[in-house]
Protein backbone atom coordinates (compact mmCIF):
# COMPACT_ATOMS: atom_id res chain seq x y z
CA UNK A 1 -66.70 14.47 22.87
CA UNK A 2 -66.09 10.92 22.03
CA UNK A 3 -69.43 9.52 23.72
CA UNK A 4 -71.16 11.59 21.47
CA UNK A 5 -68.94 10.53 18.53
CA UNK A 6 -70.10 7.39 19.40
CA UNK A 7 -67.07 5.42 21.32
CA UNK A 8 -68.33 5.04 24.61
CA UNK A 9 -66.24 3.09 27.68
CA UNK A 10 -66.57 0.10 26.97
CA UNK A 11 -63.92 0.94 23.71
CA UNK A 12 -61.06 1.98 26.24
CA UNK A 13 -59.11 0.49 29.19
CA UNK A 14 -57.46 3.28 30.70
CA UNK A 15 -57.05 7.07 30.17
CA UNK A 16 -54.20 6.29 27.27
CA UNK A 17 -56.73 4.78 25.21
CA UNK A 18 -59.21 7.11 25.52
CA UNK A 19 -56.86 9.58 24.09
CA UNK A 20 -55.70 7.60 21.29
CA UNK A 21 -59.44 7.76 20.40
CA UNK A 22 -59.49 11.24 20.54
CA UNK A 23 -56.69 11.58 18.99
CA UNK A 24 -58.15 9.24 16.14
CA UNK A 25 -61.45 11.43 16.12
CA UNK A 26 -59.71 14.51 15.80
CA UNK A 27 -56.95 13.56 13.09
CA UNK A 28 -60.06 12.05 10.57
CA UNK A 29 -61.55 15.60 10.88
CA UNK A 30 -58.10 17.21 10.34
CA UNK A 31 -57.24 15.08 7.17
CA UNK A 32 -61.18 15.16 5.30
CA UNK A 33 -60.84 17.14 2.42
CA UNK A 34 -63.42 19.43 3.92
CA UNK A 35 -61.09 20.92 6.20
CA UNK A 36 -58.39 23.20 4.84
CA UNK A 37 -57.38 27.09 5.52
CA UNK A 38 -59.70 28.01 2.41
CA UNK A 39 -62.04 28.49 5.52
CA UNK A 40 -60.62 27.72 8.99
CA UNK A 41 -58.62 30.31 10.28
CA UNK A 42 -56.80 27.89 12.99
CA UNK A 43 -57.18 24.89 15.11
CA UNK A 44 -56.54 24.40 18.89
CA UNK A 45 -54.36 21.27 20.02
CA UNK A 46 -53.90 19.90 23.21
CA UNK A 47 -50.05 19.04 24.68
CA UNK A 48 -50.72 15.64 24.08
CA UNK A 49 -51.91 16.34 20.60
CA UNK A 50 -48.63 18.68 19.52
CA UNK A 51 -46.63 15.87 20.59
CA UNK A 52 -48.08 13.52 18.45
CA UNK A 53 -48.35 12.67 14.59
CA UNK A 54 -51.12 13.09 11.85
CA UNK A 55 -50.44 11.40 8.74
CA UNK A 56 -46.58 11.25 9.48
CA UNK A 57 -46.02 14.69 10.67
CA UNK A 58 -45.95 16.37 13.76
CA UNK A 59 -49.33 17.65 14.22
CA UNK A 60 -48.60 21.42 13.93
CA UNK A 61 -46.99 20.73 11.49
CA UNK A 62 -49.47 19.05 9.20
CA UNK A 63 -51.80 21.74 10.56
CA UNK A 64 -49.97 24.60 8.73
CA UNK A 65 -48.09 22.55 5.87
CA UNK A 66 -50.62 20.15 4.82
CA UNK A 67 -54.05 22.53 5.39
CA UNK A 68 -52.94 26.41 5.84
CA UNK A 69 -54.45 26.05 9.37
CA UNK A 70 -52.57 27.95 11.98
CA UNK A 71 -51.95 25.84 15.23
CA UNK A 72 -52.54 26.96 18.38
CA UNK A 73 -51.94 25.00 21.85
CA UNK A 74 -53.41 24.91 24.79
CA UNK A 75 -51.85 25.71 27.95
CA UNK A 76 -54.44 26.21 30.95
CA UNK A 77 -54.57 22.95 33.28
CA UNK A 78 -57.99 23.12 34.12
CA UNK A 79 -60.19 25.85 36.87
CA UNK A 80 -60.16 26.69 40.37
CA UNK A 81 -63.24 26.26 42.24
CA UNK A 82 -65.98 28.98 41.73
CA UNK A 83 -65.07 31.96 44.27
CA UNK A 84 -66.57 35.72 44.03
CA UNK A 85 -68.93 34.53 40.96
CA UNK A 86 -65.78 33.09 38.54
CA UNK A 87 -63.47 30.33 38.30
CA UNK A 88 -60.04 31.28 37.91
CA UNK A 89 -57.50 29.30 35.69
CA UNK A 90 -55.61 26.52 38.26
CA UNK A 91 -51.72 27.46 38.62
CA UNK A 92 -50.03 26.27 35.10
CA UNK A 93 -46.61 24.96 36.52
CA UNK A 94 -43.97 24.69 33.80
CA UNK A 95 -45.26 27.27 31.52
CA UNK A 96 -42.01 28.58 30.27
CA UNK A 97 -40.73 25.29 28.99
CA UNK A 98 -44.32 24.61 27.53
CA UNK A 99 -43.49 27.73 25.51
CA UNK A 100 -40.33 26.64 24.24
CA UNK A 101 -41.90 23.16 23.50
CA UNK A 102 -44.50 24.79 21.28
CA UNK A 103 -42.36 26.92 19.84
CA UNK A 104 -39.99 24.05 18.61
CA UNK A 105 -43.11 22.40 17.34
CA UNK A 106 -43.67 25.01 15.16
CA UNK A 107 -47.33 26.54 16.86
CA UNK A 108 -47.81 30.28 16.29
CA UNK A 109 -50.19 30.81 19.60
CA UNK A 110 -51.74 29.48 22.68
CA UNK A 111 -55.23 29.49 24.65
CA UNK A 112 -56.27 29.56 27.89
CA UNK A 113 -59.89 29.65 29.38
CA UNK A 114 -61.73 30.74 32.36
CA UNK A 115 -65.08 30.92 32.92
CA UNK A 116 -67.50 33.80 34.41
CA UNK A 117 -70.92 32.24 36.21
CA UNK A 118 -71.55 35.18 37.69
CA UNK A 119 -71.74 38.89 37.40
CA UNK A 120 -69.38 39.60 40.43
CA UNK A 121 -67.27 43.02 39.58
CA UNK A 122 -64.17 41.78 42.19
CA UNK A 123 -64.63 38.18 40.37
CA UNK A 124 -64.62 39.39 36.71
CA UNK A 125 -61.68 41.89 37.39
CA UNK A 126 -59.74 38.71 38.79
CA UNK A 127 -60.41 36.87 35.74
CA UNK A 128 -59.59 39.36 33.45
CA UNK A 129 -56.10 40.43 34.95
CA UNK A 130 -54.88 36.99 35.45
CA UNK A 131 -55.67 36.20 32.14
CA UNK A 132 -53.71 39.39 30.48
CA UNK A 133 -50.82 38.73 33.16
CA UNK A 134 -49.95 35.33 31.56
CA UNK A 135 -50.93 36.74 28.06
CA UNK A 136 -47.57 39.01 28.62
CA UNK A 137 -45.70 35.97 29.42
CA UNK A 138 -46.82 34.34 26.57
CA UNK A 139 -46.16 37.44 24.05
CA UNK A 140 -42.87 37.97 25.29
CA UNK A 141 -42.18 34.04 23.83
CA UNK A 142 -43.03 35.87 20.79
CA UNK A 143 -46.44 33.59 21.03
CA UNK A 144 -49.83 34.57 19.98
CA UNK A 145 -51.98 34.18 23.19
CA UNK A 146 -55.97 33.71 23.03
CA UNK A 147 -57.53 35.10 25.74
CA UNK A 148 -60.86 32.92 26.89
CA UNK A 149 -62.54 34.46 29.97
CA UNK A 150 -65.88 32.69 29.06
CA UNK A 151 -69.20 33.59 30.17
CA UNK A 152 -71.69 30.95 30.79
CA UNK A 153 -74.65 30.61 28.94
CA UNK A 154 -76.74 29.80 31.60
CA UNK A 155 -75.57 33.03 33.70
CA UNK A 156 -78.77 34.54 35.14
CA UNK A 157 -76.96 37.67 34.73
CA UNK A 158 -74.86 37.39 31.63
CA UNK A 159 -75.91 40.85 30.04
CA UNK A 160 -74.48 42.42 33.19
CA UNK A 161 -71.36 40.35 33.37
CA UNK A 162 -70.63 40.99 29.73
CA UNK A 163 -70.64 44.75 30.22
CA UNK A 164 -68.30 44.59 33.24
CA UNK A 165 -66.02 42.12 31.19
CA UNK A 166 -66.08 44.41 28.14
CA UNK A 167 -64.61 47.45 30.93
CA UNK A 168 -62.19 45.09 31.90
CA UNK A 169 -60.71 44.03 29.03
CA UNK A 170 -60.63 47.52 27.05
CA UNK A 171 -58.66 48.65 30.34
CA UNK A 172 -55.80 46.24 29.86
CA UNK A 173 -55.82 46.19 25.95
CA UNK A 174 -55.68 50.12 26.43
CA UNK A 175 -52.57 49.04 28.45
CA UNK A 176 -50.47 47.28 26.17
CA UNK A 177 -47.79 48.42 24.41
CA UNK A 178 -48.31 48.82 20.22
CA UNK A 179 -46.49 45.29 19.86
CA UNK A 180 -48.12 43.49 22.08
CA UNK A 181 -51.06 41.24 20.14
CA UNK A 182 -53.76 39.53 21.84
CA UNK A 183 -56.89 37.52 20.19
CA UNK A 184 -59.79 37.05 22.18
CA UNK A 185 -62.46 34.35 22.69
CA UNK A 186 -65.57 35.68 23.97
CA UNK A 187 -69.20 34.08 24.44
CA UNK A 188 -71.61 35.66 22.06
CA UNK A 189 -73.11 38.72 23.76
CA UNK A 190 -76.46 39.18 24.76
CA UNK A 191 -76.30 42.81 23.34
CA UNK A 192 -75.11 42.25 19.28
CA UNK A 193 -71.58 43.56 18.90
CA UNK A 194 -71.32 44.41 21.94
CA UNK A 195 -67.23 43.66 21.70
CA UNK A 196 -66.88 45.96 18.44
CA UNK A 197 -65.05 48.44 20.44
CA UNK A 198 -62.29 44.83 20.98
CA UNK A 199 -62.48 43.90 17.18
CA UNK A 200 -61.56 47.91 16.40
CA UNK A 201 -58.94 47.75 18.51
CA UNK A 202 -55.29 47.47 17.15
CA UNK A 203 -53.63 45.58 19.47
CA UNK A 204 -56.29 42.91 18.91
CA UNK A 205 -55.90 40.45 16.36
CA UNK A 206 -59.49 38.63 16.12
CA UNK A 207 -62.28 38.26 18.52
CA UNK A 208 -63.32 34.90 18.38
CA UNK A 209 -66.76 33.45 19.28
CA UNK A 210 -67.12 30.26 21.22
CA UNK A 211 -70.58 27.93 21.00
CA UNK A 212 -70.41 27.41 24.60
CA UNK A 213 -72.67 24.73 24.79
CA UNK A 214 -75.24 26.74 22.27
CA UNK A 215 -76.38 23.97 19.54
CA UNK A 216 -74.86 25.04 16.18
CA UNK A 217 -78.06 25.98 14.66
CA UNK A 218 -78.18 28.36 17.69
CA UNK A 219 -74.87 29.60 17.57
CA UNK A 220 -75.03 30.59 13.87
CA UNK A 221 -77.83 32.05 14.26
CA UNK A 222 -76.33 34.25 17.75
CA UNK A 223 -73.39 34.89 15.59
CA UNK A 224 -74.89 36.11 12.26
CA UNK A 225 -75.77 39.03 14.14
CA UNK A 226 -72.54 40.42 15.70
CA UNK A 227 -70.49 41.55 12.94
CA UNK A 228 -66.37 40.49 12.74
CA UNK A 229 -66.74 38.16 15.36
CA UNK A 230 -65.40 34.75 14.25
CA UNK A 231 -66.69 30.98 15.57
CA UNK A 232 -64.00 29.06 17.62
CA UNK A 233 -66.36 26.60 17.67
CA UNK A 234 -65.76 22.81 19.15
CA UNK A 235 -68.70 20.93 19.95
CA UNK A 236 -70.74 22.85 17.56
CA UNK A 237 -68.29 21.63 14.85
CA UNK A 238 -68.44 18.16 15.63
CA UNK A 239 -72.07 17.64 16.03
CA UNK A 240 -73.47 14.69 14.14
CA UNK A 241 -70.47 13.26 13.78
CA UNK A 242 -70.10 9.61 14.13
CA UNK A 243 -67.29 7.01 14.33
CA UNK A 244 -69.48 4.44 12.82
CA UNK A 245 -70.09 6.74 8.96
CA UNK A 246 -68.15 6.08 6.13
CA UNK A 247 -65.63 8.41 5.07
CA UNK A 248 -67.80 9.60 2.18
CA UNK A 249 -70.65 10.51 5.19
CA UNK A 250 -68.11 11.54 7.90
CA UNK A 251 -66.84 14.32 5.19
CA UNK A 252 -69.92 15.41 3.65
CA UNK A 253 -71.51 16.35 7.94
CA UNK A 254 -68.60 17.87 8.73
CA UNK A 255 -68.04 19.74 4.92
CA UNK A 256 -71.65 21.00 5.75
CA UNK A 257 -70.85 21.89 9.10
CA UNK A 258 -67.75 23.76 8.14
CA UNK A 259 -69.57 25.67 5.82
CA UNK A 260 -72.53 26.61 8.06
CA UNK A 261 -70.31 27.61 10.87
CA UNK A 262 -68.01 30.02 7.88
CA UNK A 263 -71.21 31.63 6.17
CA UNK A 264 -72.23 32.67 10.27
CA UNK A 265 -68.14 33.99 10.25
CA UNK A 266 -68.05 36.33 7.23
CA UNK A 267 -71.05 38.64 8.05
């Protein structure tokens, strides 16, 4: 993200710099007048980022007070090696008191990704029920969890592994009780709303759509034509983005960006 803002590594000395670059990058997008709840739903923060400040308040907090932007944290610590076609999400030790971190911090949710390379039935049924395991943990925190068991683009056999990850997770949203909310952040389907029977359902919240490593051209386009899905998009967002434009550019990119990325949202 930051090499193609433009810092490269030559701007940092060690990994605490690079994130106070990120965290720079990411707090000028949050404070441009072009971002605000009038069209983004919510915005995903990193630990780091939820313990730190924009503008003078904790980031959550200028997230919802400042913008009407509902924070959301992430809690995964990375993937497992690839095994049976998937990668699993890597143990997350200290989840609980995460939980109670965010919670203090004022977040209303949290996200968590894994990622599907391959359309492997024992593989996708292991991503899917880890992820809704630690989803229950998560609700019972009174959290909003966001369920990410990404496909990847480049899947030879995505179609098929989208139709045995679309089983999969109608079997354990069937499962949950009536209070139990989920949102979900799926790749955009190869077959157009193919996850309708997800949006319809009431225990889900929002199905969210993720770029994935689509261009955002592409990825309005893909999304334009699955109706009530919603972009969760990240690198598609920040795309010609630069640290070296003036504010008046910076905000009139990402303004046009934002807008793009609703108009795909609202069909």
């Amino acid at each position: 993200a930051l090499r193609l803002y433009g810092v490269g590594e030559s701007d940092y000395s060690n990994d605490r710099e690079m994130f106070d670059k990120i965290h720079e990058m990411r707090s000028r997008i949050v404070t441009s007048p072009s971002f605000s709840g009038d069209r983004i739903l919510g915005a995903i923060l990193f630990e780091k980022t939820m313990n730190l400040e924009i503008n003078g308040k904790g980031s959550a907090q200028y997230l919802w007070q400042e913008k009407q932007v509902v924070p959301f944290l992430k809690v995964d610590k990375g993937l497992e090696d690839e095994n049976n076609g998937v990668q699993l999400m890597k143990p997350i030790p200290g989840l609980q008191e995460l939980l109670r971190q965010a919670i203090k911090k004022e977040i209303f949710g949290t996200k968590m990704r894994s990622v599907i390379k391959n359309a492997n039935e024992n593989g996708v049924a292991a991503i899917v029920k880890q992820q809704f395991e630690i989803a229950k943990m998560i609700i019972a925190t009174e959290l909003v969890p966001i369920i990410e068991p990404e496909v990847d683009i480049h899947c030879e056999t995505k179609a098929e592994a989208e139709m045995m990850l679309l089983k999969h997770l109608m079997d354990h949203i069937e499962q949950l009780a009536s209070d139990q909310k989920v949102i979900l952040k799926l790749t955009i389907p190869n077959e157009n709303n193919l996850y309708t029977s997800c949006i319809n359902h009431p225990n889900v919240i929002r199905v969210f759509a993720l770029s994935g490593g689509y261009s955002r051209d592409d990825a309005n386009s893909l999304l334009t034509q699955n109706k009530r899905m919603v972009a969760s998009f990240n690198r598609a967002l920040t795309e010609g983005l630069s640290v070296e434009q003036s504010d008046e550019e910076f905000n009139l990119i990402l303004d046009s960006s934002i807008e793009s990325i609703y108009q795909a949202s609202i069909t």
